[in-house]
N, C-alpha and C. Protein backbone atom coordinates (compact mmCIF):
# COMPACT_ATOMS: atom_id res chain seq x y z
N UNK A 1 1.83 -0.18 -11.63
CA UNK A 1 0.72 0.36 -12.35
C UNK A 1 0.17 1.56 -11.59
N UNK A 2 -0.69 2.55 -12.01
CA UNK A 2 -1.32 3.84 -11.55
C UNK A 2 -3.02 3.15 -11.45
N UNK A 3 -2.97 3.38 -10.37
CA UNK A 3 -3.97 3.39 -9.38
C UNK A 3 -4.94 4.50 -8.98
N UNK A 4 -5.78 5.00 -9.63
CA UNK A 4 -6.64 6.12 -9.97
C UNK A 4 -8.02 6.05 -8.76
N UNK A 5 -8.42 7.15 -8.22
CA UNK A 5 -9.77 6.66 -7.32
C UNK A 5 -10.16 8.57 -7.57
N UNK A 6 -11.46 8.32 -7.77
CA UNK A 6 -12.04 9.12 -8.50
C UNK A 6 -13.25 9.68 -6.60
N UNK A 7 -13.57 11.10 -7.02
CA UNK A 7 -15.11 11.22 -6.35
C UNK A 7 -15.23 10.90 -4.73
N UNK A 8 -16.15 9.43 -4.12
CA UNK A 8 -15.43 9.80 -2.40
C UNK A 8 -14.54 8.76 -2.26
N UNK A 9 -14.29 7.97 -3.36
CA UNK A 9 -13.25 6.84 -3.01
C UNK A 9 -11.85 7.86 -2.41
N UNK A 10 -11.89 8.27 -3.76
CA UNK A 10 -10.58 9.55 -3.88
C UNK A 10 -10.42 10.18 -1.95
N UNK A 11 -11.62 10.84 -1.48
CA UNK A 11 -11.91 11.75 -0.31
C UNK A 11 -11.70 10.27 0.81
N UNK A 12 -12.26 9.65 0.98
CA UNK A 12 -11.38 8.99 1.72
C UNK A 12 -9.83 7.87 2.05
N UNK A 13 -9.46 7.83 0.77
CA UNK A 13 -8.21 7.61 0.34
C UNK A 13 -7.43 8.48 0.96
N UNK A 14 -8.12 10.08 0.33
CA UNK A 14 -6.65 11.67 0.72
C UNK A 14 -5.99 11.10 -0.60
N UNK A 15 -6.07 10.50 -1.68
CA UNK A 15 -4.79 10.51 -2.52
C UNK A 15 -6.28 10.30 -4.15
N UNK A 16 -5.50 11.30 -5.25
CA UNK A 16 -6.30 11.36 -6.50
C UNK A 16 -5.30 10.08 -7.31
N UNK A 17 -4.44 9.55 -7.13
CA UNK A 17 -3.68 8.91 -8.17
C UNK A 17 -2.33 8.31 -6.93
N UNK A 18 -2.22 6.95 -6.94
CA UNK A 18 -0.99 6.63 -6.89
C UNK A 18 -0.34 5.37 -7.86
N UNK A 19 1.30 5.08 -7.63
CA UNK A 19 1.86 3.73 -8.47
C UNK A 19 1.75 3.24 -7.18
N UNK A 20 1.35 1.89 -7.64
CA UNK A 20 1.40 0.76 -6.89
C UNK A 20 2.09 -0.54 -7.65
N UNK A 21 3.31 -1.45 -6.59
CA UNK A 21 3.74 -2.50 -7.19
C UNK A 21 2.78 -3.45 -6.47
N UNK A 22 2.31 -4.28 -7.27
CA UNK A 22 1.56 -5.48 -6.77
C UNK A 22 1.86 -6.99 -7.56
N UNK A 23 1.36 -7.76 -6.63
CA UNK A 23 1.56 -8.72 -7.08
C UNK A 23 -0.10 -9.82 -7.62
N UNK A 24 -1.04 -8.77 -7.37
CA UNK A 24 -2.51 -9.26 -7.64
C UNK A 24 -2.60 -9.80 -9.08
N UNK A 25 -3.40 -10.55 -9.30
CA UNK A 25 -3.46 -11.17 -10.77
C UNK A 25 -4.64 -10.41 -11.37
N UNK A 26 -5.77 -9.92 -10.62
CA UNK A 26 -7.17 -9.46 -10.75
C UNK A 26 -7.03 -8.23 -10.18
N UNK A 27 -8.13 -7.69 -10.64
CA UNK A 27 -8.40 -6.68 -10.06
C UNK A 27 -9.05 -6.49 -8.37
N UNK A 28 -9.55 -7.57 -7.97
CA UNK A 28 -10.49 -8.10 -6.93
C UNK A 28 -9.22 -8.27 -6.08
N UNK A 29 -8.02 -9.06 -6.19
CA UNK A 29 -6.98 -9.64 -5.67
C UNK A 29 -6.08 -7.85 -4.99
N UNK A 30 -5.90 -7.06 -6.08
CA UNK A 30 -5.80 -5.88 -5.89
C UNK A 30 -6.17 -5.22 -4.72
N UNK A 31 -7.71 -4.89 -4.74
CA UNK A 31 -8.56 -4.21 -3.83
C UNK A 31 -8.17 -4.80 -2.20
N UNK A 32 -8.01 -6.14 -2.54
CA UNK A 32 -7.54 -7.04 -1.19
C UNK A 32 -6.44 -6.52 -0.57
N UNK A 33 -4.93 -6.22 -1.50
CA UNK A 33 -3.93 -5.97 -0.64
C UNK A 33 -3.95 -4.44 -0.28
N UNK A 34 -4.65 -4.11 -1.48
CA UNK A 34 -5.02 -2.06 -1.17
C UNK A 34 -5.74 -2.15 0.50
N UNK A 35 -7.16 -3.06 0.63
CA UNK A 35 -7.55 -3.02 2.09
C UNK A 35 -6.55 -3.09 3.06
N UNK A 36 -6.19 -4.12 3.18
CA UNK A 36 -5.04 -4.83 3.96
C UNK A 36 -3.54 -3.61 4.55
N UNK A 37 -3.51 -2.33 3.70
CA UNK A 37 -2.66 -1.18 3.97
C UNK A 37 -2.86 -0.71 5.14
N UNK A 38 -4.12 0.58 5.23
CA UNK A 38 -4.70 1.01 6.39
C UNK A 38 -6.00 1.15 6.32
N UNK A 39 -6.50 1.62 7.28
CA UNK A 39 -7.49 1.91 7.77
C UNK A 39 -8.80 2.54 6.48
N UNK A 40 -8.01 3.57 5.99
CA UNK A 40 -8.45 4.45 5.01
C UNK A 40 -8.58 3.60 3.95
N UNK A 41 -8.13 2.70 3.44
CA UNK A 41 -8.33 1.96 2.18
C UNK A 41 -9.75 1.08 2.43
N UNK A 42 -9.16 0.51 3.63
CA UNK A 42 -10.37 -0.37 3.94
C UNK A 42 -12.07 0.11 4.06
N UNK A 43 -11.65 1.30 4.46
CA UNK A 43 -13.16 1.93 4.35
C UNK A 43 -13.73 2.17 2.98
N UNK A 44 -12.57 2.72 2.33
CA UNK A 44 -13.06 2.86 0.55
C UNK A 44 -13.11 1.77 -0.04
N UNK A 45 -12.90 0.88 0.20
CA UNK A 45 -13.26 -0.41 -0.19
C UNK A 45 -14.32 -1.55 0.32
N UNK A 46 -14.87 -1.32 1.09
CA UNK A 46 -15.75 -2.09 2.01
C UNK A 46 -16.89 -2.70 1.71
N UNK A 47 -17.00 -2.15 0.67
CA UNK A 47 -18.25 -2.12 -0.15
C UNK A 47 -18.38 -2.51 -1.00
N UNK A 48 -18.13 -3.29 -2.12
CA UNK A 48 -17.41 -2.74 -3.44
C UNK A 48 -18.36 -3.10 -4.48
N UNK A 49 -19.56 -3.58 -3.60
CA UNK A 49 -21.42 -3.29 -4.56
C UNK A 49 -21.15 -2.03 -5.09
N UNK A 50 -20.69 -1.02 -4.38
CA UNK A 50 -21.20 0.94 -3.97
C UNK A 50 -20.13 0.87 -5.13
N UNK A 51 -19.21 0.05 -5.99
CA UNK A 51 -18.06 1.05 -6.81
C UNK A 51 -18.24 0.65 -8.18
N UNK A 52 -17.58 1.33 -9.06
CA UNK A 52 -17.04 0.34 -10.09
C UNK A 52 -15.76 0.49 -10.56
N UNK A 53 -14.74 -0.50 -11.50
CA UNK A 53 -13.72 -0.24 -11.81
C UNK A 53 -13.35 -0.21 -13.22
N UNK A 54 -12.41 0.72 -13.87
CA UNK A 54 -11.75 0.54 -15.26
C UNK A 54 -10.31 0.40 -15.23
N UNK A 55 -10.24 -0.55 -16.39
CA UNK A 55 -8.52 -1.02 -16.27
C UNK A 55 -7.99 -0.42 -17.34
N UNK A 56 -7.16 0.40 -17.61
CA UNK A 56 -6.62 0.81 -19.35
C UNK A 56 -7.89 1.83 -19.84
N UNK A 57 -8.94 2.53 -18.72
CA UNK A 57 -10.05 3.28 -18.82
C UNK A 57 -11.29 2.13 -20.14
N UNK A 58 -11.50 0.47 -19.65
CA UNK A 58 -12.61 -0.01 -20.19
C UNK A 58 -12.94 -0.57 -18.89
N UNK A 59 -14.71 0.02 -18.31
CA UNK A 59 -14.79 -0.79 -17.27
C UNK A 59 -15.18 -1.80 -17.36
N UNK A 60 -14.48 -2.82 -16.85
CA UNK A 60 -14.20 -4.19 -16.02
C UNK A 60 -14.99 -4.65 -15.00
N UNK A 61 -15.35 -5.95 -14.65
CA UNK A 61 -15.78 -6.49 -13.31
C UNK A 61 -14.60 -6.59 -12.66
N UNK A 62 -14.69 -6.84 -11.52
CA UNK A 62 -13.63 -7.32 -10.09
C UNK A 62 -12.68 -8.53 -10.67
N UNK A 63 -13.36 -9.54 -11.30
CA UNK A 63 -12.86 -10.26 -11.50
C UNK A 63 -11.29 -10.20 -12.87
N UNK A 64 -11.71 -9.37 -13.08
CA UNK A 64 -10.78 -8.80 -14.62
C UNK A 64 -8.69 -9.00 -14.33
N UNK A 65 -8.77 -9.25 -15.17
CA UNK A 65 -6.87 -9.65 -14.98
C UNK A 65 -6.13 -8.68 -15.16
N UNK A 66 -5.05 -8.70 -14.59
CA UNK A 66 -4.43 -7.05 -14.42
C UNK A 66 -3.01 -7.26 -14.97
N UNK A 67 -3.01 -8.28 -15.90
CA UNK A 67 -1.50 -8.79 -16.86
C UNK A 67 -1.56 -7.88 -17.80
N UNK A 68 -0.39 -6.90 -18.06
CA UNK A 68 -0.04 -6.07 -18.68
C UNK A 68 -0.74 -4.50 -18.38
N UNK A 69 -1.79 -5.16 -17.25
CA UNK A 69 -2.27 -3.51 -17.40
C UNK A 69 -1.40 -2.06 -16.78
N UNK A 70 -1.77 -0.98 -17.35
CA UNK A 70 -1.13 0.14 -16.59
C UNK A 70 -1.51 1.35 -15.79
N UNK A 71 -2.84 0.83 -16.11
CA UNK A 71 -3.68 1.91 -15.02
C UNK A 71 -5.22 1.09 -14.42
N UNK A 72 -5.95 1.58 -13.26
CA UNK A 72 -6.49 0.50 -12.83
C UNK A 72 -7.42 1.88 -11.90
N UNK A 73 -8.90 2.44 -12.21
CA UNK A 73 -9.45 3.59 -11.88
C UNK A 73 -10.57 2.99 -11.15
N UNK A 74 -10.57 3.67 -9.71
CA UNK A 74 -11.90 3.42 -9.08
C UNK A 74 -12.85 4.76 -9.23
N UNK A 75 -13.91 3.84 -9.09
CA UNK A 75 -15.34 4.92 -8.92
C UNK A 75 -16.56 4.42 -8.51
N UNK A 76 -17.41 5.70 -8.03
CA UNK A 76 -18.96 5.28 -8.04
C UNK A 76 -19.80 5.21 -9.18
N UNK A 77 -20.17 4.49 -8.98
CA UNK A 77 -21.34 4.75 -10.39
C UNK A 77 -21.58 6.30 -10.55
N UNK A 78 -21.93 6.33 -12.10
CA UNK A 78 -22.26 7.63 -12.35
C UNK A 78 -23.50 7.64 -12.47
N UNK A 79 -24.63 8.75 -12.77
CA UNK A 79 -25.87 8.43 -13.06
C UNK A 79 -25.58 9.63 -14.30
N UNK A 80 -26.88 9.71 -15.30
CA UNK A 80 -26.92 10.85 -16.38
C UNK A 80 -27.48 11.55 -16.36
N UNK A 81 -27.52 12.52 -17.23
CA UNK A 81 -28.12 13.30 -16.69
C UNK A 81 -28.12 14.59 -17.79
């Protein structure tokens, strides 16, 4: 699946978009093995009050199932404006 991180997730990642094979069932399960890479993930993830996520671009809680999905986008909240 494509793995999207938007804004400073993106800036401390260094990467706007990658495929990732996983074996996570959730989205939460996900974020886990993304930490677990390096250093840099773990920091963009550390938090994950500070984010939110969309799966197939509908955002989702953490908890959300990632069976059949094909794209999976992090971000900060937006505000309006």
């Amino acid at each position: 699946m494509d793995v999207v991180y938007f804004a400073w997730v993106r800036e401390r990642i260094g990467l706007p978009k990658e495929n990732v094979q996983t074996q996570a069932s959730t989205v939460m399960e996900l974020v886990e093995e993304l930490k677990a890479r390096e250093e840099r993930y773990a920091m963009a993830f550390a938090d994950i009050s500070a984010l939110r996520v969309a799966v197939d671009q509908e955002l989702v809680e953490f908890d959300a199932p990632l069976s059949g999905v094909r794209e999976v986008a992090f971000f900060p909240p937006m505000t309006g404006g």
